[in-house]
N, C-alpha and C. Protein backbone atom coordinates (compact mmCIF):
# COMPACT_ATOMS: atom_id res chain seq x y z
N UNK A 1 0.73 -17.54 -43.79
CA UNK A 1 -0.53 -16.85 -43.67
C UNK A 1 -0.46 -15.59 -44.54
N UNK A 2 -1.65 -15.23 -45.42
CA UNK A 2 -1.21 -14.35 -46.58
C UNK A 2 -1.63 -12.91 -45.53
N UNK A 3 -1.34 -12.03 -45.89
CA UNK A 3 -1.91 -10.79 -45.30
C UNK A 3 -3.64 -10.58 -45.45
N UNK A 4 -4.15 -10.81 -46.36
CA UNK A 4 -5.79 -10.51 -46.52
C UNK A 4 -6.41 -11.03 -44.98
N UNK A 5 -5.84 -12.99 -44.97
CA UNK A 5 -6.51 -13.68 -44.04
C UNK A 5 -6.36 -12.47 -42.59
N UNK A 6 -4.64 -12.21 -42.50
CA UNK A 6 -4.47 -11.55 -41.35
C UNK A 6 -4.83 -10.21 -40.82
N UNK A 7 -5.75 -9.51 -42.14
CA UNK A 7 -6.54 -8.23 -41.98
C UNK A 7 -7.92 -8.54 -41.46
N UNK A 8 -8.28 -9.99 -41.97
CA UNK A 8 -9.53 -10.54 -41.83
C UNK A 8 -9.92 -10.98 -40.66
N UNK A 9 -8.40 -11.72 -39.85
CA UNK A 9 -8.56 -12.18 -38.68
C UNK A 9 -8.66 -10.83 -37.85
N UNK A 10 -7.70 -9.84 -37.61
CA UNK A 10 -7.23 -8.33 -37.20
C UNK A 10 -9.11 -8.04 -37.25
N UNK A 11 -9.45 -7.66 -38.44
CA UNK A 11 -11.14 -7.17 -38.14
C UNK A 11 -11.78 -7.97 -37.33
N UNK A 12 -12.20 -9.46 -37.48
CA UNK A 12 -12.44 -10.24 -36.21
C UNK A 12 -12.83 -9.76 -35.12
N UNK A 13 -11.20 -9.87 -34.83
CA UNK A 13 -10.84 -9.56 -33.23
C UNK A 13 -11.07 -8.21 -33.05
N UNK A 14 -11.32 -7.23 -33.92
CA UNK A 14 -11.65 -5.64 -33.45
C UNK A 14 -10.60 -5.27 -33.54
N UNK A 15 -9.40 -5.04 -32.98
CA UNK A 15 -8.40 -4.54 -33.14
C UNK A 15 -8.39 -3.62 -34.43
N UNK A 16 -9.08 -3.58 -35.28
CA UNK A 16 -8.87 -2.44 -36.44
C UNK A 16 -9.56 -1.39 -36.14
N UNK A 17 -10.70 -2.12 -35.63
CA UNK A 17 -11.90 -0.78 -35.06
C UNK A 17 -11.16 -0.45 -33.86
N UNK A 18 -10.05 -0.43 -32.65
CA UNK A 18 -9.66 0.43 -31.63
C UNK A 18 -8.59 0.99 -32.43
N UNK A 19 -8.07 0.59 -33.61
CA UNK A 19 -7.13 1.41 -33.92
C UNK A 19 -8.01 2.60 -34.54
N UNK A 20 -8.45 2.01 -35.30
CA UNK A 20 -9.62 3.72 -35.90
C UNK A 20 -9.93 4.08 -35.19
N UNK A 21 -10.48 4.08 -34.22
CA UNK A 21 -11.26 4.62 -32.87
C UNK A 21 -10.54 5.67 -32.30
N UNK A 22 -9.30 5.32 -31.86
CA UNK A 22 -7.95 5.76 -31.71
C UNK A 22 -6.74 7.25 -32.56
N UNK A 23 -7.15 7.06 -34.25
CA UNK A 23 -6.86 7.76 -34.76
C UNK A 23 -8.33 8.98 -35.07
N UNK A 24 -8.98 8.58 -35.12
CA UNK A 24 -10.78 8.84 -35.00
C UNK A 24 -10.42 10.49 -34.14
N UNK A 25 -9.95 9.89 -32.70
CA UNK A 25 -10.18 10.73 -31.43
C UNK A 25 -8.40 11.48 -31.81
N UNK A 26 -7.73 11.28 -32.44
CA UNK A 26 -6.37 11.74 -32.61
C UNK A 26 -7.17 13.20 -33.85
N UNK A 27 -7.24 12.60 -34.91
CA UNK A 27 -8.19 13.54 -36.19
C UNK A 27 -8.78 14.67 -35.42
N UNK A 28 -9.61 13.82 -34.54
CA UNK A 28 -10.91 15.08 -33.60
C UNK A 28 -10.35 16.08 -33.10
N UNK A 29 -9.10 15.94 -32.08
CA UNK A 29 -8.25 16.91 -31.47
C UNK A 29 -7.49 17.25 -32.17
N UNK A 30 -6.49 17.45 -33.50
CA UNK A 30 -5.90 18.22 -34.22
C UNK A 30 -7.08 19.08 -35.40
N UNK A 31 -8.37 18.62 -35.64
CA UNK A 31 -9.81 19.14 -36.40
C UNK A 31 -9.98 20.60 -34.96
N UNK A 32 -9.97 20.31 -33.97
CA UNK A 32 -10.21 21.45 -33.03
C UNK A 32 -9.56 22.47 -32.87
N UNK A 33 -7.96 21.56 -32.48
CA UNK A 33 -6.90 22.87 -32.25
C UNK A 33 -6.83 23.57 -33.85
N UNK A 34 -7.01 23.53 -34.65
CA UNK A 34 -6.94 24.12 -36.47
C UNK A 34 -8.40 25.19 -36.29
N UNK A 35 -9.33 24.18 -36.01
CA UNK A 35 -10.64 25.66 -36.20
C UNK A 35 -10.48 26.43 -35.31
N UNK A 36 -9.89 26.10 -33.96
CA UNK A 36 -9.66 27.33 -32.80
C UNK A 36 -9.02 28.59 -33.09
N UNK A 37 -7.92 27.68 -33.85
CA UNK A 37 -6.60 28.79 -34.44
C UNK A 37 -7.25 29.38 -35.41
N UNK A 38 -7.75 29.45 -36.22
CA UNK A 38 -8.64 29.80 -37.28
C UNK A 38 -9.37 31.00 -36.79
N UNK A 39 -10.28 30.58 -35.91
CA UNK A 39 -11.05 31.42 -35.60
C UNK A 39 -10.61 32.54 -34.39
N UNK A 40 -9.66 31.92 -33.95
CA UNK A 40 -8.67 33.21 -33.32
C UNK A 40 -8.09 34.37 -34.05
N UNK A 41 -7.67 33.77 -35.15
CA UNK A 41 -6.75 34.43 -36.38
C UNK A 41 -7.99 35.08 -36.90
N UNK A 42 -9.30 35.28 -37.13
CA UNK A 42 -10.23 35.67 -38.02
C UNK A 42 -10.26 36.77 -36.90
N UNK A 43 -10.83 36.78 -36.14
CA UNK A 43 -10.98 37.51 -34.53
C UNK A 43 -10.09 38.99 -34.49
N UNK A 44 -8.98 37.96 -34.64
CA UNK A 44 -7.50 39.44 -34.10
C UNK A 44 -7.91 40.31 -35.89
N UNK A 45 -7.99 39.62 -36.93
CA UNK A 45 -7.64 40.40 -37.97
C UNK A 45 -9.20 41.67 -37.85
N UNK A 46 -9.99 41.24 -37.56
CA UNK A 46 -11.14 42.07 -37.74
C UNK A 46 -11.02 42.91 -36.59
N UNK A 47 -10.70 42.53 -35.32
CA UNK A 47 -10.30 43.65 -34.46
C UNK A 47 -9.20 44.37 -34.82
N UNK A 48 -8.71 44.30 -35.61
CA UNK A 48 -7.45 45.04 -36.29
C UNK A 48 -8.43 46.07 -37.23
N UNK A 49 -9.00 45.25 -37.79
CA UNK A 49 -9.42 46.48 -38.92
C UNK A 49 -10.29 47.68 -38.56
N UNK A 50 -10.89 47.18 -37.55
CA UNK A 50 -12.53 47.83 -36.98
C UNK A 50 -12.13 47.59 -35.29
N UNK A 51 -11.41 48.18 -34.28
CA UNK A 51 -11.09 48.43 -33.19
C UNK A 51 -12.13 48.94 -31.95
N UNK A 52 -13.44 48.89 -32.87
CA UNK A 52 -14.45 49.94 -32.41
C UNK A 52 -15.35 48.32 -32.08
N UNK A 53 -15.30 47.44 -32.55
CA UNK A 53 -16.59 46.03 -32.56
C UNK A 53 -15.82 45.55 -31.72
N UNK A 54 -14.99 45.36 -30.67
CA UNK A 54 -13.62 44.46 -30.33
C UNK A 54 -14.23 43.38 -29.10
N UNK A 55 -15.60 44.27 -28.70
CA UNK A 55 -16.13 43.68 -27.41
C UNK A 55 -16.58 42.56 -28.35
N UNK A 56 -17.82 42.92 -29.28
CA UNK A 56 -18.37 42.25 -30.41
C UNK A 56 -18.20 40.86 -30.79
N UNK A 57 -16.84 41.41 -31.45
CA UNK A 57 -16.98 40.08 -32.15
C UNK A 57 -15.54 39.22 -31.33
N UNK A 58 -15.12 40.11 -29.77
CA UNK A 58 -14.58 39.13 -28.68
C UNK A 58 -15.95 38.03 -28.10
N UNK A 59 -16.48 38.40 -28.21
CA UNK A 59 -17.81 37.73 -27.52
C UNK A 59 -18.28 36.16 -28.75
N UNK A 60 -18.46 36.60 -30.01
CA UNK A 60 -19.24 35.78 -31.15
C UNK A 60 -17.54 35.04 -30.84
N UNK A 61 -16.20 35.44 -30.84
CA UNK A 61 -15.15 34.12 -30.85
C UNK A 61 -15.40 33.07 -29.71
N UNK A 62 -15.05 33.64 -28.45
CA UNK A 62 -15.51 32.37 -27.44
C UNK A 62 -16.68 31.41 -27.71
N UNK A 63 -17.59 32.19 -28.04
CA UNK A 63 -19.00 31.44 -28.15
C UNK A 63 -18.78 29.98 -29.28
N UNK A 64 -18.41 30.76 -30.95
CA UNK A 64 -17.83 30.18 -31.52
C UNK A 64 -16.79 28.71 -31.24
N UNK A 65 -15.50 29.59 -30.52
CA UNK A 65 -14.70 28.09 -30.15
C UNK A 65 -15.11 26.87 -29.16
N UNK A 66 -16.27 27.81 -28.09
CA UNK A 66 -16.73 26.76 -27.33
C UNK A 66 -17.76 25.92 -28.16
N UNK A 67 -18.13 26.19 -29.10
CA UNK A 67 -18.92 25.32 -30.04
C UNK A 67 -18.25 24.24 -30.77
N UNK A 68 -17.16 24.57 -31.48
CA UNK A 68 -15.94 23.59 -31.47
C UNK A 68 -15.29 23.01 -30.39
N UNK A 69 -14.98 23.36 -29.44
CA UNK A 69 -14.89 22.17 -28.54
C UNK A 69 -15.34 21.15 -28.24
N UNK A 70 -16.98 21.73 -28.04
CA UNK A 70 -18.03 20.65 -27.33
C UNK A 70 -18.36 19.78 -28.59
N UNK A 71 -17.82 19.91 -30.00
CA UNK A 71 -18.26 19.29 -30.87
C UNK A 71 -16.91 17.96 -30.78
N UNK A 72 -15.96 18.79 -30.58
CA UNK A 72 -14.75 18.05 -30.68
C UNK A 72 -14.37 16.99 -29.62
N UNK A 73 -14.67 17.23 -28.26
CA UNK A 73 -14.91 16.75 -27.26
C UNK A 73 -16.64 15.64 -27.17
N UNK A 74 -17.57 15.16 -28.47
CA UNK A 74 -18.33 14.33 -28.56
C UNK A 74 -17.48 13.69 -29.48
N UNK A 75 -16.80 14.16 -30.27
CA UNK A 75 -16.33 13.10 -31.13
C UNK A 75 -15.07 12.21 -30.31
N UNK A 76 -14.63 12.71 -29.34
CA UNK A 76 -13.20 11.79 -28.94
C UNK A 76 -14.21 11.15 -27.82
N UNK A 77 -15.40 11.47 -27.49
CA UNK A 77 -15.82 10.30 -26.55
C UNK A 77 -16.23 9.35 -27.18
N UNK A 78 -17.03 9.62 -28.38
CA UNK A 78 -17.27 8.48 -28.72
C UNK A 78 -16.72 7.84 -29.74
N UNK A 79 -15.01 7.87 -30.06
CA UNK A 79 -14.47 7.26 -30.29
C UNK A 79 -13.79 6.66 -28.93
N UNK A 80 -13.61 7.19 -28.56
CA UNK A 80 -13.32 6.52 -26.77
C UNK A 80 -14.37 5.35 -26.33
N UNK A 81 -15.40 5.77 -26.88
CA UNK A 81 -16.81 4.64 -26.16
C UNK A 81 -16.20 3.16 -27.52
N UNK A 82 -16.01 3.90 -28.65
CA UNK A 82 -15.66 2.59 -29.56
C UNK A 82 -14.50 1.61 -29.30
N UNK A 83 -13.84 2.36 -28.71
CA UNK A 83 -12.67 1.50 -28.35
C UNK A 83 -12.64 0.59 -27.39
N UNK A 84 -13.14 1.10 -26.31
CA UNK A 84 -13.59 0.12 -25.15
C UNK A 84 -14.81 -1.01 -25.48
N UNK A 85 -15.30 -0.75 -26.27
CA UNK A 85 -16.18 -1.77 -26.67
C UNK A 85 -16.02 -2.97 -27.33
């Protein structure tokens, strides 16, 4: 059996789509923990520079990361919904 047929059969059966699905929702959660850190690291440096905004732009970070979450947390469901399907 050459490999093409056995990629061909593999798509078929789905099995390629739960593996993407799978790495999909893997991507999503290391894409989150990176912009979190990011935007943590942007956060501390500007409260470093300007000590006086600290409430400020403590407030625009949470808001911020919870926006990445909830973005990050639709993408692993519905790679989660793809997989089960």
């Amino acid at each position: 059996m050459s490999s093409l047929s056995m990629l061909l059969q593999a798509a078929v059966d789905g099995s390629i789509g739960k593996m993407g699905a799978g790495i999909g929702a893997g991507l999503a959660a290391i894409g989150a923990g990176i912009g979190i850190g990011r935007i943590g690291q942007g956060a501390l440096e500007s409260i470093v520079r300007q000590p006086e905004v600290a409430g400020d732009v403590r407030t625009n970070m949470i808001l911020t990361a919870a926006f990445v979450e909830g973005v990050a947390l639709f993408a692993i469901v519905v790679c989660l919904l793809i997989a089960v399907a």
